[in-house]
PDB file of N, CA and C in Angstrom:
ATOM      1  N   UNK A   1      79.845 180.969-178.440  1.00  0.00           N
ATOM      2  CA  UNK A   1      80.272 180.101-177.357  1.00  0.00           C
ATOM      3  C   UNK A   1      79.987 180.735-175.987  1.00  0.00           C
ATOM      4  N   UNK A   2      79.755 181.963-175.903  1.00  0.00           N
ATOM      5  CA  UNK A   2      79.288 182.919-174.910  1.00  0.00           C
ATOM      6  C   UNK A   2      78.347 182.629-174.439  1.00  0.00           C
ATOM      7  N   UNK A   3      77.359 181.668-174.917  1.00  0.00           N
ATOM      8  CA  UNK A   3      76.029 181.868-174.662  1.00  0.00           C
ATOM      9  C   UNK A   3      76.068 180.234-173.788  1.00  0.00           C
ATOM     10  N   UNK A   4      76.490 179.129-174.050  1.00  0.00           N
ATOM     11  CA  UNK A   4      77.086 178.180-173.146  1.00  0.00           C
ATOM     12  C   UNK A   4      77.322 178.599-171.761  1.00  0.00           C
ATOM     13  N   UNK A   5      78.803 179.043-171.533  1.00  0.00           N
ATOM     14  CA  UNK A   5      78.972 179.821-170.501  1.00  0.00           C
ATOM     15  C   UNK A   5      78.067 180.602-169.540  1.00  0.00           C
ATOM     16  N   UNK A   6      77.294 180.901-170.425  1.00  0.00           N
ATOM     17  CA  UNK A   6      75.728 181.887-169.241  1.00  0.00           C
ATOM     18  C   UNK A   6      74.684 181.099-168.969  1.00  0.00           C
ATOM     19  N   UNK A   7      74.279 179.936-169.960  1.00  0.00           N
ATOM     20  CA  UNK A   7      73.348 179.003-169.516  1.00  0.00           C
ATOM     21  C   UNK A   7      73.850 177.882-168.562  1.00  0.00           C
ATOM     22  N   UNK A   8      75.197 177.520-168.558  1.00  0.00           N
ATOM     23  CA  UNK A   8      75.489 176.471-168.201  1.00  0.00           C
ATOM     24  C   UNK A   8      75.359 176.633-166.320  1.00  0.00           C
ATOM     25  N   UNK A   9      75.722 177.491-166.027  1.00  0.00           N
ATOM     26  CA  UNK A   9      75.510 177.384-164.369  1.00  0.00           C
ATOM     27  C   UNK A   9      73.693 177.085-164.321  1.00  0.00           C
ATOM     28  N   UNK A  10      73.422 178.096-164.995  1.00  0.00           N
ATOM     29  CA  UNK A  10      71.092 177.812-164.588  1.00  0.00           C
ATOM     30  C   UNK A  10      70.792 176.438-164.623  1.00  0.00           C
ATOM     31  N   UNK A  11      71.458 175.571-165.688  1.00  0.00           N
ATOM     32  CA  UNK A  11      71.161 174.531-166.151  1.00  0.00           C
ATOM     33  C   UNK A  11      72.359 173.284-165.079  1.00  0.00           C
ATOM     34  N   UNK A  12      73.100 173.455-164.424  1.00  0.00           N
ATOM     35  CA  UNK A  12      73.577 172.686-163.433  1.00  0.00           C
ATOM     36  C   UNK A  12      72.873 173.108-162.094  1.00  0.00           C
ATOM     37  N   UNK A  13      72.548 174.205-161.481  1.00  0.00           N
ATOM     38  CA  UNK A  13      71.742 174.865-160.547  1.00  0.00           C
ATOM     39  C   UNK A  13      70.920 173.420-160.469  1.00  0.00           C
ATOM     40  N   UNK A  14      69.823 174.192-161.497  1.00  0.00           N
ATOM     41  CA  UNK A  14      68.457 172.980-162.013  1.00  0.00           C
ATOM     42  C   UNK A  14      68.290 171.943-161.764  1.00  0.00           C
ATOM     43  N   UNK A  15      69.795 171.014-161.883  1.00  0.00           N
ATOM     44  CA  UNK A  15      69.679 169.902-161.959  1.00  0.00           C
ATOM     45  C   UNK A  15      69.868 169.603-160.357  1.00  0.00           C
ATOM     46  N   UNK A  16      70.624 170.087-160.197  1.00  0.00           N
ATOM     47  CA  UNK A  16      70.799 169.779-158.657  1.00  0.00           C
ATOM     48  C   UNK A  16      69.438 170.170-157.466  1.00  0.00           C
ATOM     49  N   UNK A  17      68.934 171.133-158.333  1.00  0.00           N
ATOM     50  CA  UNK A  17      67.463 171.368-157.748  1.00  0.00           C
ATOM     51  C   UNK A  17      66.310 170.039-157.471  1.00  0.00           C
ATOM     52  N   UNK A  18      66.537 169.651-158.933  1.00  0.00           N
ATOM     53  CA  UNK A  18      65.661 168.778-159.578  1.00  0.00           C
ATOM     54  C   UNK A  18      66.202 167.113-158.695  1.00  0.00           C
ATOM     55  N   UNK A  19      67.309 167.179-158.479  1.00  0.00           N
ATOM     56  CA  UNK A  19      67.586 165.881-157.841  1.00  0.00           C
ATOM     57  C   UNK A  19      67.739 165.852-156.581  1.00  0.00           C
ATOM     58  N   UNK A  20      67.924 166.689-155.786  1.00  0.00           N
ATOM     59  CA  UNK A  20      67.172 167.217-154.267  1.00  0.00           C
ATOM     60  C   UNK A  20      65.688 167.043-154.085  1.00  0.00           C
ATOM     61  N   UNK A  21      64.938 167.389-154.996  1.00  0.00           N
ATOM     62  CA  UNK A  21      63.778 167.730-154.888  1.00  0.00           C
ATOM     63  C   UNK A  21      62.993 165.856-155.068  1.00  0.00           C
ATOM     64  N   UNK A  22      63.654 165.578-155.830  1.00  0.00           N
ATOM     65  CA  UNK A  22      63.617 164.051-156.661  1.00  0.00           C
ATOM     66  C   UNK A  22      63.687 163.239-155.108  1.00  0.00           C
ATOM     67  N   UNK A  23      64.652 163.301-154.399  1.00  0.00           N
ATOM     68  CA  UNK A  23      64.992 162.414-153.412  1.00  0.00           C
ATOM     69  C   UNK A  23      64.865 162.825-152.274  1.00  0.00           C
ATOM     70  N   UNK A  24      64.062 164.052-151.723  1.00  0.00           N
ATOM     71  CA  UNK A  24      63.175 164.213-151.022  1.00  0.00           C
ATOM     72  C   UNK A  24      62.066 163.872-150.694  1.00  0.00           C
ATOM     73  N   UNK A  25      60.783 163.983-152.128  1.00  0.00           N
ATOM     74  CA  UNK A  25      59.718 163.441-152.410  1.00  0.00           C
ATOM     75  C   UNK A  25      59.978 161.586-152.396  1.00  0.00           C
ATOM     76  N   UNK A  26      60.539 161.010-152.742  1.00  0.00           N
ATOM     77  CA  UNK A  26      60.653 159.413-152.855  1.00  0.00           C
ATOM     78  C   UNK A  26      61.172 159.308-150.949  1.00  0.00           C
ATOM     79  N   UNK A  27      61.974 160.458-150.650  1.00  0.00           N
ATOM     80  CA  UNK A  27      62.302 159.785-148.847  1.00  0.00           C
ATOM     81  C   UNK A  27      60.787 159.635-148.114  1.00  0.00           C
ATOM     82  N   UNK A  28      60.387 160.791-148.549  1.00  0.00           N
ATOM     83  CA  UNK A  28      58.724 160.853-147.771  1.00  0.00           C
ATOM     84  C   UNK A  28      57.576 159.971-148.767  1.00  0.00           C
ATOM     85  N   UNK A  29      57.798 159.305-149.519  1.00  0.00           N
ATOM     86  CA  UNK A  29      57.229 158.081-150.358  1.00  0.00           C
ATOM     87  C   UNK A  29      57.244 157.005-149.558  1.00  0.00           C
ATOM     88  N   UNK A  30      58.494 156.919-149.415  1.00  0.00           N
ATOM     89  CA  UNK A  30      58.800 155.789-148.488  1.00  0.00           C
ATOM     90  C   UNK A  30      58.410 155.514-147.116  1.00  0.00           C
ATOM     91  N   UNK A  31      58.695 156.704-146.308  1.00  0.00           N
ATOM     92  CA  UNK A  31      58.393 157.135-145.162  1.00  0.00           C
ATOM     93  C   UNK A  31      56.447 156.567-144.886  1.00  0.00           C
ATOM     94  N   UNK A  32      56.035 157.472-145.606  1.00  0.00           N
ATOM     95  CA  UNK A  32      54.527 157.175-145.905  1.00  0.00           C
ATOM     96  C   UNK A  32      54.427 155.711-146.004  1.00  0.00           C
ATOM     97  N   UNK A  33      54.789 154.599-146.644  1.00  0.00           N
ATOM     98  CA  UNK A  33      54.558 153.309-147.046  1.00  0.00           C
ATOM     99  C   UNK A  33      55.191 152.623-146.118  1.00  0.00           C
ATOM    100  N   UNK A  34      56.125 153.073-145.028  1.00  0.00           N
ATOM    101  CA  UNK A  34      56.547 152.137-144.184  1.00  0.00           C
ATOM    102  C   UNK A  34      55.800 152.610-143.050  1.00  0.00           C
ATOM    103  N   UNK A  35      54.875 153.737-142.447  1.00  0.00           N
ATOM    104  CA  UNK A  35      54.029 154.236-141.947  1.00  0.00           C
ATOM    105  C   UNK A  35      52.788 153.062-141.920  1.00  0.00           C
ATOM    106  N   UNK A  36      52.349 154.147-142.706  1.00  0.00           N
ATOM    107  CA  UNK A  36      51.494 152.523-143.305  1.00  0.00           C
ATOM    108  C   UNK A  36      51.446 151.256-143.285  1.00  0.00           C
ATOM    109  N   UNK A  37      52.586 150.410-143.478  1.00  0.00           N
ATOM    110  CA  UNK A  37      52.185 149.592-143.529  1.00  0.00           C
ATOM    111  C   UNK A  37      52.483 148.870-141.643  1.00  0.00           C
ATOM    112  N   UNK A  38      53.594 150.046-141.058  1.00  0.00           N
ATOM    113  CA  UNK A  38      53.501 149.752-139.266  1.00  0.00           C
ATOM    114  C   UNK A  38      51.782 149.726-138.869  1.00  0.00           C
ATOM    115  N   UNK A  39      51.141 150.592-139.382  1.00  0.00           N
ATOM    116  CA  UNK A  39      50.096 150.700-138.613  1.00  0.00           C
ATOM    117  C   UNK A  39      49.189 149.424-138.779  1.00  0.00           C
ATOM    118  N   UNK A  40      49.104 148.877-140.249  1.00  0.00           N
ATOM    119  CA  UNK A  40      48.381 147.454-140.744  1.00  0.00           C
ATOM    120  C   UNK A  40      48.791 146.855-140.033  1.00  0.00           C
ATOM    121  N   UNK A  41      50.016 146.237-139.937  1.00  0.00           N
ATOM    122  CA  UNK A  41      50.537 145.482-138.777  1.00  0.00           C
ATOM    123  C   UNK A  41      50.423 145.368-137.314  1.00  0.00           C
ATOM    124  N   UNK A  42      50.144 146.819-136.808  1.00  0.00           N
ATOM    125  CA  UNK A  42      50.220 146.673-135.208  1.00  0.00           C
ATOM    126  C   UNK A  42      48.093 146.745-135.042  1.00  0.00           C
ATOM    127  N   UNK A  43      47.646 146.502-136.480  1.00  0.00           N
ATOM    128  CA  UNK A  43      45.884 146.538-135.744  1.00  0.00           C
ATOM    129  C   UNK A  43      45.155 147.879-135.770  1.00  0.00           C
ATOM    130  N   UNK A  44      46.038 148.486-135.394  1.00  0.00           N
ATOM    131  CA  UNK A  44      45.537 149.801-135.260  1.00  0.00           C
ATOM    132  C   UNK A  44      44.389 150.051-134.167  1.00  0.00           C
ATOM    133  N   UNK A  45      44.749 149.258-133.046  1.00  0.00           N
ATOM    134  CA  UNK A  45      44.386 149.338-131.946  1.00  0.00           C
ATOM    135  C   UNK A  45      44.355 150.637-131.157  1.00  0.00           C
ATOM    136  N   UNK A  46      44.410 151.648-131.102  1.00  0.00           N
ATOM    137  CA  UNK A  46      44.574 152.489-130.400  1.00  0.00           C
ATOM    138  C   UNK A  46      43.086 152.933-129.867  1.00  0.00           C
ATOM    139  N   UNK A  47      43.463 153.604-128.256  1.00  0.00           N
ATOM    140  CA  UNK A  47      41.834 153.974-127.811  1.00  0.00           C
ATOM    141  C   UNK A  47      42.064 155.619-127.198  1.00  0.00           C
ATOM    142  N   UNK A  48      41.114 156.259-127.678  1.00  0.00           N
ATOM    143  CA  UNK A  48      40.908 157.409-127.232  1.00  0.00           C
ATOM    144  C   UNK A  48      40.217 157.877-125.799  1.00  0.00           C
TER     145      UNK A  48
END
């Protein structure tokens, strides 16, 4: 039962890693696709 106890923090760590990491990547998913699709919309008129 010892061996529970020593894995169990790595394996909650992890997860919380893993679902930070999860809903980071999908914020900047999003970010990107609403980017995008401002720029389709405004023409993309811009002049240098």
């Amino acid at each position: 039962m010892d061996y529970v106890f020593a894995l169990l923090p790595p394996l909650v760590v992890g997860l919380i890693f893993w679902f930070s990491m999860r809903a980071i990547f999908n914020a900047d998913k999003s970010e990107r696709e609403a980017l995008a699709q401002a720029e389709r919309e405004s023409g993309d008129t811009q002049s240098n």
